[in-house]
N, C-alpha and C. Protein backbone atom coordinates (compact mmCIF):
# COMPACT_ATOMS: atom_id res chain seq x y z
N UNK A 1 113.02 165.73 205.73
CA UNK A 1 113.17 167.17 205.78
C UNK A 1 114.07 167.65 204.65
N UNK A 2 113.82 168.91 204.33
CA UNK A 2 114.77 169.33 203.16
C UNK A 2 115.97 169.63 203.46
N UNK A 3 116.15 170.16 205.16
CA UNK A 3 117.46 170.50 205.96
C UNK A 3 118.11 169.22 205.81
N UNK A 4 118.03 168.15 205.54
CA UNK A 4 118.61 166.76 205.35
C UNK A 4 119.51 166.48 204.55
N UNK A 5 119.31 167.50 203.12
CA UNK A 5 119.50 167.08 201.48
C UNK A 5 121.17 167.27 201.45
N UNK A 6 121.96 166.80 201.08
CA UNK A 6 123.24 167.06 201.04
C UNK A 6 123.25 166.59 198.88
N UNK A 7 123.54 168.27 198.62
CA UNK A 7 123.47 168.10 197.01
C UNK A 7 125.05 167.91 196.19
N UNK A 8 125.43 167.37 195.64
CA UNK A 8 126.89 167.31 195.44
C UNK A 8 127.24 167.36 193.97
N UNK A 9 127.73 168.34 193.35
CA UNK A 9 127.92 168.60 192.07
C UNK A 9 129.51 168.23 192.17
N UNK A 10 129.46 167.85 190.79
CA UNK A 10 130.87 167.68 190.43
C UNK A 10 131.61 167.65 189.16
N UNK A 11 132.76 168.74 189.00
CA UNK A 11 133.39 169.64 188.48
C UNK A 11 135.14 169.22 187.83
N UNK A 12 135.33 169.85 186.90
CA UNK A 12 136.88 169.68 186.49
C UNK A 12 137.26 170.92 186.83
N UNK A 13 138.09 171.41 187.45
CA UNK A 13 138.91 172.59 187.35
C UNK A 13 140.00 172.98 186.36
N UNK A 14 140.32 174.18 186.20
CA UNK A 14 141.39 174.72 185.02
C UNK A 14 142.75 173.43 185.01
N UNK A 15 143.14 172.95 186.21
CA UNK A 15 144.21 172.57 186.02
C UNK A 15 144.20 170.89 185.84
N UNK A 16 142.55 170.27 185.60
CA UNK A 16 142.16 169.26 185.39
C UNK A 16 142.01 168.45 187.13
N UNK A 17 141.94 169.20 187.79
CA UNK A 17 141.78 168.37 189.28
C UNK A 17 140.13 168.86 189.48
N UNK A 18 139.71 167.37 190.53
CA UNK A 18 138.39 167.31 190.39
C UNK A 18 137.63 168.18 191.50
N UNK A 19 136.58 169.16 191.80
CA UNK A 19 135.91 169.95 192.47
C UNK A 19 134.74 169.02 193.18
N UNK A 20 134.41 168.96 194.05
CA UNK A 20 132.93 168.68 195.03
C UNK A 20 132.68 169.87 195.23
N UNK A 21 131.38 170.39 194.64
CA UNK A 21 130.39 171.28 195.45
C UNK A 21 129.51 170.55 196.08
N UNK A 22 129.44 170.79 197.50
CA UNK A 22 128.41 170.77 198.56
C UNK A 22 127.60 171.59 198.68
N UNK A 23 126.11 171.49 198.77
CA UNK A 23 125.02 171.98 199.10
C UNK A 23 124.12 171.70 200.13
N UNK A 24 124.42 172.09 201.31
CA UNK A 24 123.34 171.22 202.41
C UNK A 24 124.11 170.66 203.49
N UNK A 25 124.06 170.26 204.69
CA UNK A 25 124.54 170.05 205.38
C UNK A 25 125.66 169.19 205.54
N UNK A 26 126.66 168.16 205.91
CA UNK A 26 127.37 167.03 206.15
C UNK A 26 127.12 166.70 207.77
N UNK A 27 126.19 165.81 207.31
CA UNK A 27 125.56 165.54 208.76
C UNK A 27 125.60 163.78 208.64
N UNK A 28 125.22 163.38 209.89
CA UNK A 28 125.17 161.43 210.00
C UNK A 28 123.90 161.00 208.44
N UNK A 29 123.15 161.72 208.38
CA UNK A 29 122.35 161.73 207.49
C UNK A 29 122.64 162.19 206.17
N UNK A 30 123.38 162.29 205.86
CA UNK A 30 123.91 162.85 204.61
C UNK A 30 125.63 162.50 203.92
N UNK A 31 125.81 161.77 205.53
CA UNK A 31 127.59 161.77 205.08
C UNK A 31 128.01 160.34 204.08
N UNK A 32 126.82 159.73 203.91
CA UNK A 32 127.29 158.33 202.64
C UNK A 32 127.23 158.95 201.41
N UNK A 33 126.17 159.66 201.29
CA UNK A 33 126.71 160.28 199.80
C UNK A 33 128.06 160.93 199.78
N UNK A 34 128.48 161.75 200.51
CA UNK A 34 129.79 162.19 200.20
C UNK A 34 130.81 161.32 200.11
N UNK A 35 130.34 160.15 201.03
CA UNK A 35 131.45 159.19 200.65
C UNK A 35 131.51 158.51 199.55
N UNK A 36 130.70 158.00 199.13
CA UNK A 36 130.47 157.80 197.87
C UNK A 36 131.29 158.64 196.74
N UNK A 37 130.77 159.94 196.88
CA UNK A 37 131.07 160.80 195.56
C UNK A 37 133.14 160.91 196.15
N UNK A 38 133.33 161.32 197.12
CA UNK A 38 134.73 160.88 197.16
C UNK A 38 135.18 159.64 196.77
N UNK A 39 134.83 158.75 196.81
CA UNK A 39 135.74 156.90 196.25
C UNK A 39 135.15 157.12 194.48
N UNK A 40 134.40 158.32 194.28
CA UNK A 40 133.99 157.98 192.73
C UNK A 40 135.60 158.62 192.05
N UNK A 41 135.69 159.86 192.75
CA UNK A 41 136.70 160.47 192.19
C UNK A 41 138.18 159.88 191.98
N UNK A 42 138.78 159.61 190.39
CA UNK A 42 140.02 159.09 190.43
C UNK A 42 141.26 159.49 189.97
N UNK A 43 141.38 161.36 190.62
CA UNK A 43 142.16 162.19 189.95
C UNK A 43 142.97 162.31 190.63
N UNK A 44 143.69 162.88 190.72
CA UNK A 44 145.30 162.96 191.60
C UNK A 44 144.85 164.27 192.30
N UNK A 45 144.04 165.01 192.08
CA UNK A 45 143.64 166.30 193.01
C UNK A 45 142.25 166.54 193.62
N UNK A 46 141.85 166.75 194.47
CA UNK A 46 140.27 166.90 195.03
C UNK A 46 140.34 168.05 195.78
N UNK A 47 139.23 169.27 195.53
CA UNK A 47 138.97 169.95 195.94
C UNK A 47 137.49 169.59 196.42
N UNK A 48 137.85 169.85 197.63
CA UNK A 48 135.95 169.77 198.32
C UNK A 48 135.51 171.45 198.72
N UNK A 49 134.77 171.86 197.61
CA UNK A 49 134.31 173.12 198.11
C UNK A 49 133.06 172.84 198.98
N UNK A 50 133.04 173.94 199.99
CA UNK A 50 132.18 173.74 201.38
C UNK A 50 131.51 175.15 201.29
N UNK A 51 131.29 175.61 200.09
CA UNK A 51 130.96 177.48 200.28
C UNK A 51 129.43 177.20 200.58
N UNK A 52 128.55 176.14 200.26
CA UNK A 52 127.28 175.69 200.44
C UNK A 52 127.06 174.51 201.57
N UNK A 53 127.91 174.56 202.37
CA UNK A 53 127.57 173.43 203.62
C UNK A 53 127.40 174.38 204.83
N UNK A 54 126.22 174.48 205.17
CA UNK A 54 126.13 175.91 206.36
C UNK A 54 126.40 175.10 207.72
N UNK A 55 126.45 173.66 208.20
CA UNK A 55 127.29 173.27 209.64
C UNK A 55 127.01 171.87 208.74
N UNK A 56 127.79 171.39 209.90
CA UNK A 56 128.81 170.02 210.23
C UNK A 56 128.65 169.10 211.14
N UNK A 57 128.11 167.84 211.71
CA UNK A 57 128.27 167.15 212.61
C UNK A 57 129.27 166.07 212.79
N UNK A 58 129.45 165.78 214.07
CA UNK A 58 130.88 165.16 214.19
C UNK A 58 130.77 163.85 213.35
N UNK A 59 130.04 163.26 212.64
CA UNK A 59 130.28 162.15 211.96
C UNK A 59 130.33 162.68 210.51
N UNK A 60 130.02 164.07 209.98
CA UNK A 60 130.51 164.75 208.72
C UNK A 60 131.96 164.63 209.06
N UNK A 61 132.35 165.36 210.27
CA UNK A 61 133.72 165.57 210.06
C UNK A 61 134.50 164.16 210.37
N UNK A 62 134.16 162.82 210.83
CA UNK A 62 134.43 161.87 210.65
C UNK A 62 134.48 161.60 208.93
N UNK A 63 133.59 161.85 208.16
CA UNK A 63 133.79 161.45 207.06
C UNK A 63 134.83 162.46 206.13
N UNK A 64 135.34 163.68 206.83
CA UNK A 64 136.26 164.44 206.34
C UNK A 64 137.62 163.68 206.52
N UNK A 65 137.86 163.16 207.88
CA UNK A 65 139.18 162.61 208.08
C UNK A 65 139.41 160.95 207.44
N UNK A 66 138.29 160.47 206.80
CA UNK A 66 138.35 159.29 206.44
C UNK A 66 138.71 159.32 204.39
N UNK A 67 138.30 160.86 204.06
CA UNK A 67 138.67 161.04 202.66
C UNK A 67 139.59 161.51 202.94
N UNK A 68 140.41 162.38 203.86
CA UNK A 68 141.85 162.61 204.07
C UNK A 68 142.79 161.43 204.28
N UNK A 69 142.71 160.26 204.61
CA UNK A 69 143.40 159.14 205.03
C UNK A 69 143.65 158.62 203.16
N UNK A 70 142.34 158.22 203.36
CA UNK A 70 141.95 157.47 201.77
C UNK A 70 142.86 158.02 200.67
N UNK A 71 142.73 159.03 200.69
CA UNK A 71 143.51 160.35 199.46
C UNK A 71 144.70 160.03 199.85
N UNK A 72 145.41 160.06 201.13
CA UNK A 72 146.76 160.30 201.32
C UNK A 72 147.53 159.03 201.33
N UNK A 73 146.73 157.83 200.90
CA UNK A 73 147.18 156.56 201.34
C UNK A 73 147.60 155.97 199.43
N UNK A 74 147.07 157.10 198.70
CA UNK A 74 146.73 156.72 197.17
C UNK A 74 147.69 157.99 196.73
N UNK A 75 148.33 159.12 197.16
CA UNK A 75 149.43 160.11 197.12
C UNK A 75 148.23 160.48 196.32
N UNK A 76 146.96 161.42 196.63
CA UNK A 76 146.57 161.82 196.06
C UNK A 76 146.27 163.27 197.05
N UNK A 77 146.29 164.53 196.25
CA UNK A 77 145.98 165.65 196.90
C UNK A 77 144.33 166.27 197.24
N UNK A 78 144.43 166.75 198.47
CA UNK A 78 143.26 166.80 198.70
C UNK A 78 143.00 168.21 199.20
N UNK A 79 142.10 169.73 199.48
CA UNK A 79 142.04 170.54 199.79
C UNK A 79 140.46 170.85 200.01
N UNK A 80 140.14 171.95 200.71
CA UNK A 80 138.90 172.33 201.22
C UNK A 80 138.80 173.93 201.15
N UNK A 81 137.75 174.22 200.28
CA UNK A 81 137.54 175.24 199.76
C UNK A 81 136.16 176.07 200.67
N UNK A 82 136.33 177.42 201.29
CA UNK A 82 135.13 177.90 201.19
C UNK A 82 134.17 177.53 202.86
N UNK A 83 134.85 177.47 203.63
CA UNK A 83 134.67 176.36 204.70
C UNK A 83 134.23 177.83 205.84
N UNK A 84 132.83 177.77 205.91
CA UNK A 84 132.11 179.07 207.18
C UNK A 84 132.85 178.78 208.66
N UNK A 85 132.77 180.14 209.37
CA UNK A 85 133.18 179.90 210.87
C UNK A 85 132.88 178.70 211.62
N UNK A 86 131.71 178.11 211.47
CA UNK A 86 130.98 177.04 212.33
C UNK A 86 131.59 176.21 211.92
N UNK A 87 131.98 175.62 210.44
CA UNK A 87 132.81 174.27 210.61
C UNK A 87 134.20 174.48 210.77
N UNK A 88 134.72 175.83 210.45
CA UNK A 88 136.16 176.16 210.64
C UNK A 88 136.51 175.58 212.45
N UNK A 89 135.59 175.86 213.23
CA UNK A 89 135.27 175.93 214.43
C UNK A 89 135.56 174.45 215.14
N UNK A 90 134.65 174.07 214.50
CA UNK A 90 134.81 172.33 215.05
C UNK A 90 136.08 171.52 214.39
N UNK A 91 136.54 172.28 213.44
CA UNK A 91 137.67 171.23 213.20
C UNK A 91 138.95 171.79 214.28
N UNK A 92 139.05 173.15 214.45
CA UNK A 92 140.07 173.78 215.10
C UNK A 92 139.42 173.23 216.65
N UNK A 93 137.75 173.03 217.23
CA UNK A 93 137.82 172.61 218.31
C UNK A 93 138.49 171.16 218.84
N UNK A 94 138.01 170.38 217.68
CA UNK A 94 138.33 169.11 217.38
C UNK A 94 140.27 168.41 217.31
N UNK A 95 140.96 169.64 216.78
CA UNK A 95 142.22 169.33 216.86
C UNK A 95 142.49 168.82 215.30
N UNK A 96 141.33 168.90 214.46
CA UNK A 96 142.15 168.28 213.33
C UNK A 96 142.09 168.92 212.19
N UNK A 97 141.99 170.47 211.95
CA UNK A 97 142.32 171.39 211.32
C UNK A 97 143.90 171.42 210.51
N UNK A 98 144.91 170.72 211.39
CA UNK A 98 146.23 170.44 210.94
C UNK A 98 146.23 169.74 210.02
N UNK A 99 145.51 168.54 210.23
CA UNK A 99 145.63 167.68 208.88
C UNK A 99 144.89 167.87 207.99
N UNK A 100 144.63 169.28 207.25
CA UNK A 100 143.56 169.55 206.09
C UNK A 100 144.44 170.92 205.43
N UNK A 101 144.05 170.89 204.45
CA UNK A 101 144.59 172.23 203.50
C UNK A 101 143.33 172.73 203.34
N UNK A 102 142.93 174.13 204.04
CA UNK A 102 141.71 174.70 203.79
C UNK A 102 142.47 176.08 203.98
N UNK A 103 141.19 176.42 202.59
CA UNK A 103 141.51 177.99 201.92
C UNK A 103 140.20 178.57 201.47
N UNK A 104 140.50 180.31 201.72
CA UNK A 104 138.95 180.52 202.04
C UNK A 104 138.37 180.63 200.43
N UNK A 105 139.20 180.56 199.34
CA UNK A 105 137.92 180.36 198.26
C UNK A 105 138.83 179.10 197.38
N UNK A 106 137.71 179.12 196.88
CA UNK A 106 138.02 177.62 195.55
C UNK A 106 139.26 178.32 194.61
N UNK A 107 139.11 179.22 194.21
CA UNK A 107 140.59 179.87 193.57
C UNK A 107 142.13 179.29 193.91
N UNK A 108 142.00 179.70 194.75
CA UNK A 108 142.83 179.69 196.11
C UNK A 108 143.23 178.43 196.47
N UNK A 109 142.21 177.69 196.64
CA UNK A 109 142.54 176.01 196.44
C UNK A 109 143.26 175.33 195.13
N UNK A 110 142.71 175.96 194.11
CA UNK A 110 142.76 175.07 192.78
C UNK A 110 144.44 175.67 192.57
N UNK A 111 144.62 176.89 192.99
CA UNK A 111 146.51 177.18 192.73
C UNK A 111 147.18 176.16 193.64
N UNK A 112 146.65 175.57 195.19
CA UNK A 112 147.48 175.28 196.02
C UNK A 112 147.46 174.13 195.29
N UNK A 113 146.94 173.34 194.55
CA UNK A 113 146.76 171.80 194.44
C UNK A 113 147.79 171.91 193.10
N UNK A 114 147.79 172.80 192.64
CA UNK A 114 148.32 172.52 191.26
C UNK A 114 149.75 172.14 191.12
C-alpha cells in the first residue's frame, strides 16, 4: 500500500545540525527505515521533523524512545519538530512526552538545539 511508505529526507540546518523529514506514517512497517536513517546520522544535533507523519503506532513511538536513549547515551542532542495532535496525543497518553524536546515548527527546534 502507499499508506505504508515512510519517505525520509535528509537535511543540514543553518547551525550545521542534522534535519529528518518524515513523510508517511511511523508505523511497525515503516519504523526500520527510520532507524536506520537515525544510526546514519553523526552530528551532535538531530532534529526529527514530523510536519509530514499524519499518525503513529506504538512501535513508531517505540522507535522514538530508542533514538532518544541512543542520542543521549552519545551526549548528542535530539528534538522533534512539527508533531500533529494525534501523535502529540499518544506520547502525552503514553507518559513519555517528558523525555522529548518537541516544538511546534522546525524553526523553533533548530534555535533550541543550537
Amino acid at each position: 500500500m502507499a499508506d505504508d511508505k515512510l519517505e525520509i529526507s535528509t537535511s543540514v540546518g543553518p547551525r550545521d545540525e542534522k534535519v529528518l523529514g518524515l513523510k508517511g506514517p511511523l508505523t511497525i512497517k515503516t519504523l526500520f527505515a527510520f532507524q536506520a536513517a537515525v544510526r546514519e546520522q553523526g552530528s551532535s544535533a538531530l532534529i526529527i521533523d514530523f510536519s509530514g507523519v499524519p499518525f503513529m503506532d506504538s512501535a513508531g513511538l517505540g522507535a522514538l524512545v530508542g533514538a532518544c536513549v541512543a542520542l543521549q547515551k552519545t551526549h548528542r542532542k535530539l528534538a522533534f519538530a512539527g508533531m500533529n495532535p494525534q501523535v502529540k496525543a499518544l506520547l502525552e497518553m503514553t507518559h513519555v512526552s517528558q523525555f522529548f524536546r518537541i516544538f511546534p515548527t522546525l524553526e523553533e527546534a533548530q534555535a533550541a538545539v543550537a
